[in-house]
C-alpha atoms as a PDB file:
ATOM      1  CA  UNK A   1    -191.497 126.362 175.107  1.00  0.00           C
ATOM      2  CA  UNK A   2    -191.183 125.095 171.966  1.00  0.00           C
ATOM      3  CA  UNK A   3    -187.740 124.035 171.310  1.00  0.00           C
ATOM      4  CA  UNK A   4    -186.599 123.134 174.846  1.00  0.00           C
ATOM      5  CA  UNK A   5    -183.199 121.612 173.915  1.00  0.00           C
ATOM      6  CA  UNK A   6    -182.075 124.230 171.665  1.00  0.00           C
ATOM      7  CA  UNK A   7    -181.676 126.173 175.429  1.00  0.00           C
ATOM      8  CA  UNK A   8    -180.217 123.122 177.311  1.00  0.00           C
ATOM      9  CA  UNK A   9    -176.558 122.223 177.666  1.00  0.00           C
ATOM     10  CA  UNK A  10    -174.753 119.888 175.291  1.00  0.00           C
ATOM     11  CA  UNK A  11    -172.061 117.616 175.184  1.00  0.00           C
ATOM     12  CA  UNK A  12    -170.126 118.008 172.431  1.00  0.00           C
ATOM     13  CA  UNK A  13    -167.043 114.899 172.798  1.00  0.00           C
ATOM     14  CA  UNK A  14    -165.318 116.558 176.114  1.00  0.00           C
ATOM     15  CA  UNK A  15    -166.755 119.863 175.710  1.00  0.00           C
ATOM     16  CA  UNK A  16    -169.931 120.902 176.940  1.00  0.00           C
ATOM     17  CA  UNK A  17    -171.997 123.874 175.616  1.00  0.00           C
ATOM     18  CA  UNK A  18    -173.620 126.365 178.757  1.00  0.00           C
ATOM     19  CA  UNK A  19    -176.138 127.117 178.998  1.00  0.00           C
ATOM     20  CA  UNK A  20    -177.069 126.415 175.651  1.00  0.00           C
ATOM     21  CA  UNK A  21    -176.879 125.060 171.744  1.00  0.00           C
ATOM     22  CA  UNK A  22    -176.974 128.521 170.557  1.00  0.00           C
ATOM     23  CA  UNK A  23    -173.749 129.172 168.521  1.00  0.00           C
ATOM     24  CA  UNK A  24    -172.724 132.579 166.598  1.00  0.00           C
ATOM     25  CA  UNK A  25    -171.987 131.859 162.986  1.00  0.00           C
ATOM     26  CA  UNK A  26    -168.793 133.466 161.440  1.00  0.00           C
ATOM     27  CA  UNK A  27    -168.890 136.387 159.725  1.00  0.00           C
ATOM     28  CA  UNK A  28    -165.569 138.631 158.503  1.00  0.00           C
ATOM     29  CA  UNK A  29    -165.602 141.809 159.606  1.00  0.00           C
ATOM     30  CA  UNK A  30    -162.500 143.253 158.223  1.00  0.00           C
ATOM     31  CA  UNK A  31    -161.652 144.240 161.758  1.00  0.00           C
ATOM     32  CA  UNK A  32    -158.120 142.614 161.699  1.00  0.00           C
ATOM     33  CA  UNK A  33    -155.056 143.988 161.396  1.00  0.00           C
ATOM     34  CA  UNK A  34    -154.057 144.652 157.646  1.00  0.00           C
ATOM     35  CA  UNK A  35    -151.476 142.085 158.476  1.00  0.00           C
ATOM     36  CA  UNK A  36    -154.016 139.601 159.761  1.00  0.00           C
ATOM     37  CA  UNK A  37    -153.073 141.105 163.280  1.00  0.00           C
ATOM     38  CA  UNK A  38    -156.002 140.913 166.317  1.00  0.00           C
ATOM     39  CA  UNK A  39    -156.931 143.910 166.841  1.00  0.00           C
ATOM     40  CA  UNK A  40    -159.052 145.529 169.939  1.00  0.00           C
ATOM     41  CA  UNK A  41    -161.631 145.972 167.776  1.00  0.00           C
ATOM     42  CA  UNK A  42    -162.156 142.414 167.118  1.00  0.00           C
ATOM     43  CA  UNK A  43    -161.608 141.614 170.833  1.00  0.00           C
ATOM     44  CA  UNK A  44    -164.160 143.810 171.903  1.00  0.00           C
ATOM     45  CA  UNK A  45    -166.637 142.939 169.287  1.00  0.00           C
ATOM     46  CA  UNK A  46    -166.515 139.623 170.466  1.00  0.00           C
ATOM     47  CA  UNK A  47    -166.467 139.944 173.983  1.00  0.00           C
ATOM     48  CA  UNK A  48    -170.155 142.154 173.163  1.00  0.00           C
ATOM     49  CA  UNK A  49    -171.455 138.813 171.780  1.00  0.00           C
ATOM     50  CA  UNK A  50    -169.680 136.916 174.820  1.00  0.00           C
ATOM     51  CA  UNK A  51    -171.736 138.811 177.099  1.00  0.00           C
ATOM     52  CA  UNK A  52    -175.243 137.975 175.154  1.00  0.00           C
ATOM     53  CA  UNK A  53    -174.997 134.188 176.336  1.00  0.00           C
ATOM     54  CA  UNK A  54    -174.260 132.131 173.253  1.00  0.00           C
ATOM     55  CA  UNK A  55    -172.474 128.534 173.970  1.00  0.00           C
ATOM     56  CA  UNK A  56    -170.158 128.538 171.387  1.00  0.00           C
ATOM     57  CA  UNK A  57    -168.853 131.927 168.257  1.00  0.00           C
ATOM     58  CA  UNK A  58    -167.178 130.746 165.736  1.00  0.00           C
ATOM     59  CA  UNK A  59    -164.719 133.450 164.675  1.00  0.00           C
ATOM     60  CA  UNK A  60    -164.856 134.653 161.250  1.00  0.00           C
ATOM     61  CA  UNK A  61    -162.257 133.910 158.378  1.00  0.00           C
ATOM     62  CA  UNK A  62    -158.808 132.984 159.395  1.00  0.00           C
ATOM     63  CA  UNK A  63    -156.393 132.878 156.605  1.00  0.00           C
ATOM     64  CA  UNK A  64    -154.367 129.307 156.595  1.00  0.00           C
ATOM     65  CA  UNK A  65    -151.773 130.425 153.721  1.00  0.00           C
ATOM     66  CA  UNK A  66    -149.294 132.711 153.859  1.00  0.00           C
ATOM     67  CA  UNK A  67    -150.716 134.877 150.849  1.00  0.00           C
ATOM     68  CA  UNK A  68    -151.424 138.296 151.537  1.00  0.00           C
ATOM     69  CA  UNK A  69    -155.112 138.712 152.838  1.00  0.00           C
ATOM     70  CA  UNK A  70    -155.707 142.186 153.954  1.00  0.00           C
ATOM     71  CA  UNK A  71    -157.981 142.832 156.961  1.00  0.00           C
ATOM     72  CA  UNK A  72    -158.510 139.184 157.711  1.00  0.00           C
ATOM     73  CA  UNK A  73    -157.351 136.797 160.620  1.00  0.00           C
ATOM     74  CA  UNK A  74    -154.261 134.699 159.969  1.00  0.00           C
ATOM     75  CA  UNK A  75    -153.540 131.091 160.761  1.00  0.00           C
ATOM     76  CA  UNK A  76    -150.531 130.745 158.892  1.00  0.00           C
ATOM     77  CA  UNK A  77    -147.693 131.121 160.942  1.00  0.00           C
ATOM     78  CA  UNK A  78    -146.483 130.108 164.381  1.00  0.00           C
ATOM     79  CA  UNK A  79    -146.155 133.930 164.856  1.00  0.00           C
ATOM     80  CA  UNK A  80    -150.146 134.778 165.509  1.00  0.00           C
ATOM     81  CA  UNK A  81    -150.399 132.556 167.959  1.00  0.00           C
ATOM     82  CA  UNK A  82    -149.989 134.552 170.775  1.00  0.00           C
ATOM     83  CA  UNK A  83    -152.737 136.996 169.686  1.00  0.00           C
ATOM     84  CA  UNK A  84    -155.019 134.382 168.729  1.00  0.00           C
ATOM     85  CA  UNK A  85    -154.741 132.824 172.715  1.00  0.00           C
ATOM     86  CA  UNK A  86    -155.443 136.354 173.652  1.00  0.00           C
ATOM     87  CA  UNK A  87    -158.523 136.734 171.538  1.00  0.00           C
ATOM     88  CA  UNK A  88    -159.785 133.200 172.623  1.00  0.00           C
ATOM     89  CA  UNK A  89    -159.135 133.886 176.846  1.00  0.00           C
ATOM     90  CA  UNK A  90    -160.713 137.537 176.392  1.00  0.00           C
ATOM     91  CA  UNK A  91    -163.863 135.456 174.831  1.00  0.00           C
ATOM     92  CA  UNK A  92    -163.516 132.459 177.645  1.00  0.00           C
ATOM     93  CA  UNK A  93    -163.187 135.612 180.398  1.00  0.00           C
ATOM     94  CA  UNK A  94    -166.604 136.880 179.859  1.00  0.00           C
ATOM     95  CA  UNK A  95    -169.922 135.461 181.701  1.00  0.00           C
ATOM     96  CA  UNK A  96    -173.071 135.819 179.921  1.00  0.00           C
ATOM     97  CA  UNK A  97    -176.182 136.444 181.119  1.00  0.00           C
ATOM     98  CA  UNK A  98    -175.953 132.981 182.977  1.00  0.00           C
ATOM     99  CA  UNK A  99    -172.671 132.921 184.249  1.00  0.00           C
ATOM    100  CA  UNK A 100    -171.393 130.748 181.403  1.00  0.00           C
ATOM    101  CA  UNK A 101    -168.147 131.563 178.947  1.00  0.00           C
ATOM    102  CA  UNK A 102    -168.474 130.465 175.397  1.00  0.00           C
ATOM    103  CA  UNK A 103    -166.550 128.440 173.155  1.00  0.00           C
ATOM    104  CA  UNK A 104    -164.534 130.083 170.826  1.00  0.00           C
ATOM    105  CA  UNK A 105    -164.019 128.217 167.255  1.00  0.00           C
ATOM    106  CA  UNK A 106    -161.876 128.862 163.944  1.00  0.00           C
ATOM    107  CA  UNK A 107    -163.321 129.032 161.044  1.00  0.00           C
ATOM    108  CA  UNK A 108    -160.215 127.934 158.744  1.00  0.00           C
ATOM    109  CA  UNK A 109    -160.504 130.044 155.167  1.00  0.00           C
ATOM    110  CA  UNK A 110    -158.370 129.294 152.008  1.00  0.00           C
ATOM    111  CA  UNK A 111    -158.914 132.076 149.156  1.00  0.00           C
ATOM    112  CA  UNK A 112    -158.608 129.281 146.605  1.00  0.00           C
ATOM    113  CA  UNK A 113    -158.304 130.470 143.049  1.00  0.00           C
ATOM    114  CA  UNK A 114    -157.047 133.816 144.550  1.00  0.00           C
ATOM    115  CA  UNK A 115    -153.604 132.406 146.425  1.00  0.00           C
ATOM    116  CA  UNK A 116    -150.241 132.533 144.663  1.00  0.00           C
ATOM    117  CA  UNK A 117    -148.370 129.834 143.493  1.00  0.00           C
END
């Protein structure tokens, strides 16, 4: 095999990737809620990739200001937090092909020039 270690376990600090170093780059979908709400559709589109065997997704865009951002995870409040545990043990409750859950990971957007204020 040519790159052995890319399908070995790491240690990443405390966490360790199974069964291997693959990881799922974010990419929005627009599957959110227009309120920034998790949806089924994003839980189920993420459970799909779950189930191929990756060690760690990192979920697309999630908005960390309170400025409207249609279609697009939110961050922003204490309020999403709920769904966003939801979305993360629906990810963690799948096996892939080995047995092994992946991580799930934020990817932390700001709109920048776009925000108000």
């Amino acid at each position: 095999m040519k790159y052995p270690r890319l399908f070995s376990p790491i240690n990443i600090g405390s966490c360790t990737l199974q069964p291997n170093r693959v990881m799922m780059t974010a990419a929005v979908t627009r599957l959110a809620g227009e309120d920034g709400d998790v949806t089924q559709q994003i839980i189920d589109r993420y459970q799909r990739i779950a189930m191929g065997g990756v060690g760690a997704i990192v979920v697309e865009a999630a908005v960390v200001l309170s400025s409207r951002s249609s279609f697009n995870l939110r961050i922003s409040d204490d309020s999403f937090i709920s769904q966003l545990r939801n979305l993360v043990r629906a990810i963690k409750g799948v096996r892939g092909k080995d047995r092994h859950s992946a991580y799930a990971l934020p990817q932390a957007f700001q709109k920048g020039m776009e925000t108000e204020g």
